[in-house]
N, C-alpha and C. Protein backbone atom coordinates (compact mmCIF):
# COMPACT_ATOMS: atom_id res chain seq x y z
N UNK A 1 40.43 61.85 53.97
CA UNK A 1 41.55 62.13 54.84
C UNK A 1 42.65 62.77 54.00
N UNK A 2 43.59 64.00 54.56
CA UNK A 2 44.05 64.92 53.93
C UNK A 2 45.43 63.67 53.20
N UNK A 3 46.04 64.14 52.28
CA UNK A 3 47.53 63.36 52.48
C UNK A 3 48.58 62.61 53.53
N UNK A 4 48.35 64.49 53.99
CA UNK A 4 50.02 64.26 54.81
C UNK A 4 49.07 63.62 56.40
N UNK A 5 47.89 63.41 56.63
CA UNK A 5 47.72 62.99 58.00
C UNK A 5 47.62 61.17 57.48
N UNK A 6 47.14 61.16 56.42
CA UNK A 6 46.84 59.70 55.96
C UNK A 6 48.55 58.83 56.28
N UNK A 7 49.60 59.89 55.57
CA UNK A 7 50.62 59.57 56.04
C UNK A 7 51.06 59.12 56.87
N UNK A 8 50.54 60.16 58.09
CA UNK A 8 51.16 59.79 59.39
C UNK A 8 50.89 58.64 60.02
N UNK A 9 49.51 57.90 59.63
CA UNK A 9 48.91 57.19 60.25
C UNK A 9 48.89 55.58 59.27
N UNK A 10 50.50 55.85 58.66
CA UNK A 10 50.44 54.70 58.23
C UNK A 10 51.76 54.24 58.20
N UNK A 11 52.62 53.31 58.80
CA UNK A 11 53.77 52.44 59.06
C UNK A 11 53.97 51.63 57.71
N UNK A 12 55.48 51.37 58.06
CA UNK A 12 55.92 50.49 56.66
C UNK A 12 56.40 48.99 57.67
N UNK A 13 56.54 47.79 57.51
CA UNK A 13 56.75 47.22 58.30
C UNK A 13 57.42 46.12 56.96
N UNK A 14 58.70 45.84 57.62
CA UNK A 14 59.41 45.16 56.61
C UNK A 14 60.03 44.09 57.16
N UNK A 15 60.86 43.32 56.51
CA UNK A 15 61.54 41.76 56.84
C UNK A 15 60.54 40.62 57.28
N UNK A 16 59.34 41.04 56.20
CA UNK A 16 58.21 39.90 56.15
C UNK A 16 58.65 38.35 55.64
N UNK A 17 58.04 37.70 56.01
CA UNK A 17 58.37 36.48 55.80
C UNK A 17 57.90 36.34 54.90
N UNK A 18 57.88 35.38 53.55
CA UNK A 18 56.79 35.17 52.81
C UNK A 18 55.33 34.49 52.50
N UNK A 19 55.81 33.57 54.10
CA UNK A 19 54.42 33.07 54.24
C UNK A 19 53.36 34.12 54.76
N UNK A 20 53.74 35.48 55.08
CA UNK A 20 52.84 36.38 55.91
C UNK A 20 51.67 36.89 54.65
N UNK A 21 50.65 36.85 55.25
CA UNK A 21 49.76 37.29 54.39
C UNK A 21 49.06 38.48 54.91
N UNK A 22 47.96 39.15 53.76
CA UNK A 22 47.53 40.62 54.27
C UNK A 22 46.66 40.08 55.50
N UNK A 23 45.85 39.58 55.57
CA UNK A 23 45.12 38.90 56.69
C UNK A 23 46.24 38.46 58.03
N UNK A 24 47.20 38.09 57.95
CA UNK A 24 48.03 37.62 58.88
C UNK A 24 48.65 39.08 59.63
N UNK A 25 48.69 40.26 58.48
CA UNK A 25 49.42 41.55 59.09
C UNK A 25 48.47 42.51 59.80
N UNK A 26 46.98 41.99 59.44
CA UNK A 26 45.86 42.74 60.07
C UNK A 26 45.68 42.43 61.17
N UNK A 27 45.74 41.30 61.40
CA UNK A 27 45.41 40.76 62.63
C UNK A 27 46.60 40.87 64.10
N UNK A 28 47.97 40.46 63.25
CA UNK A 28 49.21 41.55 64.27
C UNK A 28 49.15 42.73 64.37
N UNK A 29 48.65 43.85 63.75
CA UNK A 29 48.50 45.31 64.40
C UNK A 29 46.96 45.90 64.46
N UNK A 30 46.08 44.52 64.18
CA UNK A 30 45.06 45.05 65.13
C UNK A 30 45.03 45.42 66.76
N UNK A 31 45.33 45.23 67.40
CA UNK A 31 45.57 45.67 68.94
C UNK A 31 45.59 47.11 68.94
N UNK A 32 46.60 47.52 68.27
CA UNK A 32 47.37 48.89 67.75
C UNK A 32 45.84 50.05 67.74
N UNK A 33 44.81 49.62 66.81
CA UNK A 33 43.67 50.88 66.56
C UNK A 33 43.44 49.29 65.23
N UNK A 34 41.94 50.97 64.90
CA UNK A 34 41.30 50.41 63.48
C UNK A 34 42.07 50.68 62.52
N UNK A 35 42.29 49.74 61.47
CA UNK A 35 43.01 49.77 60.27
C UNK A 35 41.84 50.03 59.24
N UNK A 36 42.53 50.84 58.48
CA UNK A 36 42.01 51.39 56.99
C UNK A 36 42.49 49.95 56.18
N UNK A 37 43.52 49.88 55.92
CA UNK A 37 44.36 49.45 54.56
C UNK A 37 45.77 48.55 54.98
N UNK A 38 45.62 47.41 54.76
CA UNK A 38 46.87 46.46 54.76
C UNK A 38 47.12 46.68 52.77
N UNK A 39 48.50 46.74 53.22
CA UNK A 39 48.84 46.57 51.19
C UNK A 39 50.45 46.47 51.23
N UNK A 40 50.44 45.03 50.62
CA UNK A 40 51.39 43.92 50.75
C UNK A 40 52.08 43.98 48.88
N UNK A 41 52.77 45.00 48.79
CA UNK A 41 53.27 45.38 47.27
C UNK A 41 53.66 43.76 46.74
N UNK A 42 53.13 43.76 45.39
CA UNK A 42 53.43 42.13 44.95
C UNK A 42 54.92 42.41 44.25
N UNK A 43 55.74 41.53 43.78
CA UNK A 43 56.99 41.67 43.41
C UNK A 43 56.94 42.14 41.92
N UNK A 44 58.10 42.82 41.10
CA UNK A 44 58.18 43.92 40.02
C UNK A 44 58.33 42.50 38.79
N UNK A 45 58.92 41.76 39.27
CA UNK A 45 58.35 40.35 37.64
C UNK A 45 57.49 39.51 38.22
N UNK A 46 56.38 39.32 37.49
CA UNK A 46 55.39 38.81 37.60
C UNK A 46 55.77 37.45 37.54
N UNK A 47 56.95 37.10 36.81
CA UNK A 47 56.95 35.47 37.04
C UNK A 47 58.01 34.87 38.25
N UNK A 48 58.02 35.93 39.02
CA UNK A 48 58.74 35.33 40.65
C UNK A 48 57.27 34.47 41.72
N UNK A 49 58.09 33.77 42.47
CA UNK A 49 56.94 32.82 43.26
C UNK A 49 56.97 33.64 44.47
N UNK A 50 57.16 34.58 44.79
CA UNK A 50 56.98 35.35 45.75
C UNK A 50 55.94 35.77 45.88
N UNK A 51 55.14 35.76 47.15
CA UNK A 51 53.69 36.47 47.20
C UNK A 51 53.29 38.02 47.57
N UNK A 52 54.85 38.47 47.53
CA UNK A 52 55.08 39.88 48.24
C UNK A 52 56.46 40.04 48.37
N UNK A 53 56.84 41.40 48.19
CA UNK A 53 58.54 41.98 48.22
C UNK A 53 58.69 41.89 49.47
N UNK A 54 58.28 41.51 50.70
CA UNK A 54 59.38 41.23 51.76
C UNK A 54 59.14 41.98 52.84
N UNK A 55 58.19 43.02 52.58
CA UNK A 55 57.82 44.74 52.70
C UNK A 55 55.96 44.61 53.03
N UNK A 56 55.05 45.33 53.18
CA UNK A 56 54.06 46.03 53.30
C UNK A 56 53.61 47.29 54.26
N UNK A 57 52.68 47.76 54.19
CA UNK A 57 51.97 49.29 54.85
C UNK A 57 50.93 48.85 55.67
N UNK A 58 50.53 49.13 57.22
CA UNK A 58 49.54 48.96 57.45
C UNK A 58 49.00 50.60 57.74
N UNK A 59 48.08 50.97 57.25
CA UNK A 59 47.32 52.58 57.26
C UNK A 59 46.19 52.11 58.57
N UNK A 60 46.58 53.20 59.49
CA UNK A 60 45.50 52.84 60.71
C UNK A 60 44.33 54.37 60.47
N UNK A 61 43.23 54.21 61.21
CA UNK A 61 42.65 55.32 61.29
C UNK A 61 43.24 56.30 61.82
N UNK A 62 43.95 56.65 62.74
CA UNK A 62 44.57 57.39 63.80
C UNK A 62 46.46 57.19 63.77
N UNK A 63 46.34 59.08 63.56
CA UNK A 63 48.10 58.75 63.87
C UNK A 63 48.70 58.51 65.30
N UNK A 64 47.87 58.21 66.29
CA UNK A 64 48.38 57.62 67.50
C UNK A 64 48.51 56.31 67.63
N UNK A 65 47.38 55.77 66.54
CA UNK A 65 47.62 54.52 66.63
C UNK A 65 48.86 54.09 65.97
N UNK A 66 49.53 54.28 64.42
CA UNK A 66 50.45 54.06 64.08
C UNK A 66 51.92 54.03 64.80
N UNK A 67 51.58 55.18 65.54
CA UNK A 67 52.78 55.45 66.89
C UNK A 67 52.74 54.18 67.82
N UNK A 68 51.75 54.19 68.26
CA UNK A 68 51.80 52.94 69.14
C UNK A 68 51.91 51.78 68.61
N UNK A 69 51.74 51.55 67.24
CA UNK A 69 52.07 49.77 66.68
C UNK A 69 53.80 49.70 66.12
N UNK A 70 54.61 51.45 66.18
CA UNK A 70 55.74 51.44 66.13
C UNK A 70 56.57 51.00 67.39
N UNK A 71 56.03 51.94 68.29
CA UNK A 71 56.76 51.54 69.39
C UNK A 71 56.87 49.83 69.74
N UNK A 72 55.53 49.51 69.79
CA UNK A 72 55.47 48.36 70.31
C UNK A 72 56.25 47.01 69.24
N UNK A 73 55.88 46.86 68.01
CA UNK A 73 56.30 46.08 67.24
C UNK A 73 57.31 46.18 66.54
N UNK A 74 57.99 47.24 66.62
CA UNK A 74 59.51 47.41 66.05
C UNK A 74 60.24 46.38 66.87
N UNK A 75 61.50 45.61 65.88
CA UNK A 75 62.12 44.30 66.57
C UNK A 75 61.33 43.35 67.16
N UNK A 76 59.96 43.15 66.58
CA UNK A 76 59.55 42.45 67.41
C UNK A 76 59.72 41.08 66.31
N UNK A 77 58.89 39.25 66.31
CA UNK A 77 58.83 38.29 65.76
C UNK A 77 57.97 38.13 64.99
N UNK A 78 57.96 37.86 63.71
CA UNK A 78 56.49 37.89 63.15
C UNK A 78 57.09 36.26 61.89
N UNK A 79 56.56 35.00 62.44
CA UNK A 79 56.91 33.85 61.66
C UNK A 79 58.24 33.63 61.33
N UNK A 80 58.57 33.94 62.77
CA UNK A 80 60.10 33.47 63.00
C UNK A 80 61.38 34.54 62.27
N UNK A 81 60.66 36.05 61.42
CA UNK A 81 61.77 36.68 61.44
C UNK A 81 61.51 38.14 61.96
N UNK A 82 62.43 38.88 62.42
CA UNK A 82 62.62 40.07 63.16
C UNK A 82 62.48 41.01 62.38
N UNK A 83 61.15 41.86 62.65
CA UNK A 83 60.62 42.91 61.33
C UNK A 83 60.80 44.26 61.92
N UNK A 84 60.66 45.11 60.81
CA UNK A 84 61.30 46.50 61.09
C UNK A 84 59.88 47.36 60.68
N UNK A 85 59.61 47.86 62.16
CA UNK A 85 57.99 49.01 61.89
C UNK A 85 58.70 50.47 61.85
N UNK A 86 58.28 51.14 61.08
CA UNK A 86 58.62 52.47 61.41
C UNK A 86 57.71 53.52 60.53
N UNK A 87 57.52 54.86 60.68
CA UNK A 87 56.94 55.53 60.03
C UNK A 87 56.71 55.22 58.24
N UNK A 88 55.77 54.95 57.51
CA UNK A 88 55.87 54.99 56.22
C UNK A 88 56.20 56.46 55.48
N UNK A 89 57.23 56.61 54.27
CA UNK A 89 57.62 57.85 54.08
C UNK A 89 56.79 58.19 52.60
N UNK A 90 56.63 58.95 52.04
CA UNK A 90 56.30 59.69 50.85
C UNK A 90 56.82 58.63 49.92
N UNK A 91 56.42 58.05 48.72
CA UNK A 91 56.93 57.46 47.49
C UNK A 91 57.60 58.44 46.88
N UNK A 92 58.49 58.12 46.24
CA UNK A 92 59.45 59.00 45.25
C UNK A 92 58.65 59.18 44.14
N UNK A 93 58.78 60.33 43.80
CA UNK A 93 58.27 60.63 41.88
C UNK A 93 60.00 60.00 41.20
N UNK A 94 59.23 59.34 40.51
CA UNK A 94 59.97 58.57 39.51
C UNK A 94 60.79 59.77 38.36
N UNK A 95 60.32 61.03 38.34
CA UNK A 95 61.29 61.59 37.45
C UNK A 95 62.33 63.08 37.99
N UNK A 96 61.77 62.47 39.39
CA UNK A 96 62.99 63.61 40.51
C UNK A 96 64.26 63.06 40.85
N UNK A 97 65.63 63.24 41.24
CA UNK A 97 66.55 62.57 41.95
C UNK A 97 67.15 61.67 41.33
N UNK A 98 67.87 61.14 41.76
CA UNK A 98 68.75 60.26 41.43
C UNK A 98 68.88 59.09 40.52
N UNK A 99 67.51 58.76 41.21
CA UNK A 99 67.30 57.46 40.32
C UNK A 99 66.32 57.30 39.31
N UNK A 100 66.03 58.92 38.19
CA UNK A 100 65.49 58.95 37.83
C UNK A 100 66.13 59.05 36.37
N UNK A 101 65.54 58.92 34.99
CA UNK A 101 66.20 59.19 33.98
C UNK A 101 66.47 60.05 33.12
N UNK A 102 65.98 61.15 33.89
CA UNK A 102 66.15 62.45 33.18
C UNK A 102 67.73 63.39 33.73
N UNK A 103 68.67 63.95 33.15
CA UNK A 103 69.13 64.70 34.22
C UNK A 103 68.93 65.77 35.04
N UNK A 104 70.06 65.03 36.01
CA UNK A 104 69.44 66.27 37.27
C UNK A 104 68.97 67.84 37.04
N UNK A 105 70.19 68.55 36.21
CA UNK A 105 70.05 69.66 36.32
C UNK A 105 69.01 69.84 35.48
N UNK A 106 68.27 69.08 34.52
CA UNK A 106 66.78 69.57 33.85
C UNK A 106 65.81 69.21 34.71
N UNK A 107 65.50 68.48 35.74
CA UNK A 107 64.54 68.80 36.72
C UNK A 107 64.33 70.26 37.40
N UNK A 108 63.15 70.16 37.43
CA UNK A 108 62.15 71.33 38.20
C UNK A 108 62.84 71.41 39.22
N UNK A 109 62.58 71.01 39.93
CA UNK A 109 63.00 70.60 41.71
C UNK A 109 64.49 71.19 41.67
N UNK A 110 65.33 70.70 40.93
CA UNK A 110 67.04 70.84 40.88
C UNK A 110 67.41 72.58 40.19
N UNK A 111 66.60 73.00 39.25
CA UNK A 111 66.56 74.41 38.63
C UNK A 111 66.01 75.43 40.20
N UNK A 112 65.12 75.09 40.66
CA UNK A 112 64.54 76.37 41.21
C UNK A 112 65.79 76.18 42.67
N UNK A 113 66.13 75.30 43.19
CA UNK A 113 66.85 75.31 43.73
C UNK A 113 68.36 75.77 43.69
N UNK A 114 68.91 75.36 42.72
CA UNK A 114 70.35 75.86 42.36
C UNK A 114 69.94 77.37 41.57
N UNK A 115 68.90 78.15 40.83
CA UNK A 115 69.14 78.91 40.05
C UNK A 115 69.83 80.11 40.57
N UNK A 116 70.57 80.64 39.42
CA UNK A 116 71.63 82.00 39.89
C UNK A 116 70.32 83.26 39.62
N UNK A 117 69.96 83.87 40.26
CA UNK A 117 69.54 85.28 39.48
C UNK A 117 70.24 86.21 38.66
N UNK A 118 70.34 86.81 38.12
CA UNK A 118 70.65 87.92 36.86
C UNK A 118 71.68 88.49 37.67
N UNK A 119 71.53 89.29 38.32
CA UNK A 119 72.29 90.22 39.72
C UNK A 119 73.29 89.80 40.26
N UNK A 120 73.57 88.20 40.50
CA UNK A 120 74.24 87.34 41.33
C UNK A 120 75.36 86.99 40.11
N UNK A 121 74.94 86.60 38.86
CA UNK A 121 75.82 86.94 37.74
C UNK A 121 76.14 87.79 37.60
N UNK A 122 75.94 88.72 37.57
CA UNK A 122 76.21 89.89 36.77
C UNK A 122 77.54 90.63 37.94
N UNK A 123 77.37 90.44 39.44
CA UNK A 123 78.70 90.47 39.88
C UNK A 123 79.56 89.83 40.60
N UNK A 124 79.11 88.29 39.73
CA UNK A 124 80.30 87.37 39.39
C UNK A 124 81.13 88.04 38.65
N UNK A 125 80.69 88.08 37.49
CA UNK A 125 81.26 88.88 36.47
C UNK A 125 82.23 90.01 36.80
N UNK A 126 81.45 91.01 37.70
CA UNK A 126 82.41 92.15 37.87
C UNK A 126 83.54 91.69 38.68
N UNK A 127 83.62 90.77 39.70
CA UNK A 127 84.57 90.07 40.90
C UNK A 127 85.32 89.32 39.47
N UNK A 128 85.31 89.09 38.68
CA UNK A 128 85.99 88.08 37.91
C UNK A 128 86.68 88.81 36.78
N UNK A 129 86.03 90.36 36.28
CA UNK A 129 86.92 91.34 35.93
C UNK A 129 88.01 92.01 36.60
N UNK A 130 88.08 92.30 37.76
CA UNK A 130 88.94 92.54 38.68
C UNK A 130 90.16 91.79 38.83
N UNK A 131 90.20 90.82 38.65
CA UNK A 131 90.88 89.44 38.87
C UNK A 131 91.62 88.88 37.51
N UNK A 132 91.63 89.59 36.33
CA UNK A 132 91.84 89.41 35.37
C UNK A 132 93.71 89.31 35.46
N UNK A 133 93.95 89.19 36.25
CA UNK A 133 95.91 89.91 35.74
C UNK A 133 96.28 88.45 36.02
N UNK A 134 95.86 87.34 36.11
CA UNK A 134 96.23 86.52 36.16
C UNK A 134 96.21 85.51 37.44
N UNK A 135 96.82 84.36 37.76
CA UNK A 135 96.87 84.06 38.84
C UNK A 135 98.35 84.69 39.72
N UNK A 136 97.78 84.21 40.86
CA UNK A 136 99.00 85.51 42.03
C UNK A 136 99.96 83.98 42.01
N UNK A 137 100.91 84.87 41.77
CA UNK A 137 102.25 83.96 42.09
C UNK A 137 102.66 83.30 43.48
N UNK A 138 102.55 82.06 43.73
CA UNK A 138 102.91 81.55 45.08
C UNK A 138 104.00 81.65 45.44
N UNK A 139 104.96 82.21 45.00
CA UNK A 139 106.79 82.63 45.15
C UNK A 139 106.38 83.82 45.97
N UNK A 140 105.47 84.94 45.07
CA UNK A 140 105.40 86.44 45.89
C UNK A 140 105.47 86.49 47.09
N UNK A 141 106.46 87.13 47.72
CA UNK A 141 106.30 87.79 49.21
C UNK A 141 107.50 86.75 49.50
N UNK A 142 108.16 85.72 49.31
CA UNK A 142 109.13 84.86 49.62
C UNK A 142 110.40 84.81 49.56
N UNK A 143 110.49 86.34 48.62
CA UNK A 143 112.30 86.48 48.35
C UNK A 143 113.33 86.86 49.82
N UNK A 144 114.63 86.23 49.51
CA UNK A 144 115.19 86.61 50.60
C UNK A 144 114.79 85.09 51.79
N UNK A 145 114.36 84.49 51.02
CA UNK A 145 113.64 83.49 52.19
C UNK A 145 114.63 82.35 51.89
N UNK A 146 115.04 81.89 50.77
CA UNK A 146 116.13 80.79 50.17
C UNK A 146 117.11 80.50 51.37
N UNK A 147 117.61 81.13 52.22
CA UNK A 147 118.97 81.04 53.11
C UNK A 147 118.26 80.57 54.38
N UNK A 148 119.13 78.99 54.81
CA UNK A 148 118.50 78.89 56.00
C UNK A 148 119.40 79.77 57.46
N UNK A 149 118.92 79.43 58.37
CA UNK A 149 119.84 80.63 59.80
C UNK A 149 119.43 81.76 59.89
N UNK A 150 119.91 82.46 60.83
CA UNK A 150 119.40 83.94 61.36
C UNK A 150 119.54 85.04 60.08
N UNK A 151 119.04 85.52 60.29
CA UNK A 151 119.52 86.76 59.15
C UNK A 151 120.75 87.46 59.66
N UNK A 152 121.27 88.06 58.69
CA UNK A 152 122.74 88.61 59.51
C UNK A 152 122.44 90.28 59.28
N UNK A 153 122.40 91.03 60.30
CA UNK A 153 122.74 92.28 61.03
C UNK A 153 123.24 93.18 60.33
């Protein structure tokens, strides 16, 4: 199955309880279609008693089915707390954006996007020779203006 359809056909469903297990999330969006893949991310320190971040994916065969276990189970109850279904999105590459540790402007992604071409400099440059006499005085054009009342005749 290509990427981006595997995508479609797979929901993120969050504000899990922690007693919920992968077996417990198969069996709530079985109704929905056939499921590929329940995957219940375990927590980032291994020495937490948590059996899962709070979070998991259910991947159905069919992106109609995923649609339909959104509609239906968004806000719905799952062991007494109110969980949030909605489309699952793309994982972040860890060395794009924001929260990554490289800087921005040396990313790929951030260069081809912002880059200036040669041409686009080059008449900056000339717009910025032109302009050389300094900055324009914010007084200019204002003399004669000091006196308040009509002008006199």
């Amino acid at each position: 199955m290509a990427e981006s359809s595997r995508l479609k056909a797979t929901v993120f469903v969050g504000g899990l309880d922690h007693a919920v297990t992968q077996q417990t999330l198969y069996h709530a969006f079985l109704p929905f279609g056939d499921i590929v893949e329940v995957n219940l991310p375990k927590p980032e320190l291994p020495s937490s008693k948590d059996p899962h971040r709070g979070f998991g994916y259910v991947e159905f065969e069919h992106a109609d089915d995923a649609k339909d276990a959104i509609d239906n189970m968004d806000r719905s109850e799952l062991y007494g707390h109110v969980i949030k279904v909605a489309p699952a999105k793309p994982q972040k590459d860890l060395t794009e954006g924001l929260g990554s540790k490289t800087a921005i402007w040396e990313q790929e992604g951030w260069l081809a996007k912002h880059a200036v071409s040669e041409e686009d400099r080059k008449a900056a440059e000339t717009a910025q020779q032109g302009t050389d006499d300094g900055p324009m005085d914010p007084m200019q054009g204002l003399e004669g203006l000091d006196e308040a009342g009509p002008k006199p005749v």
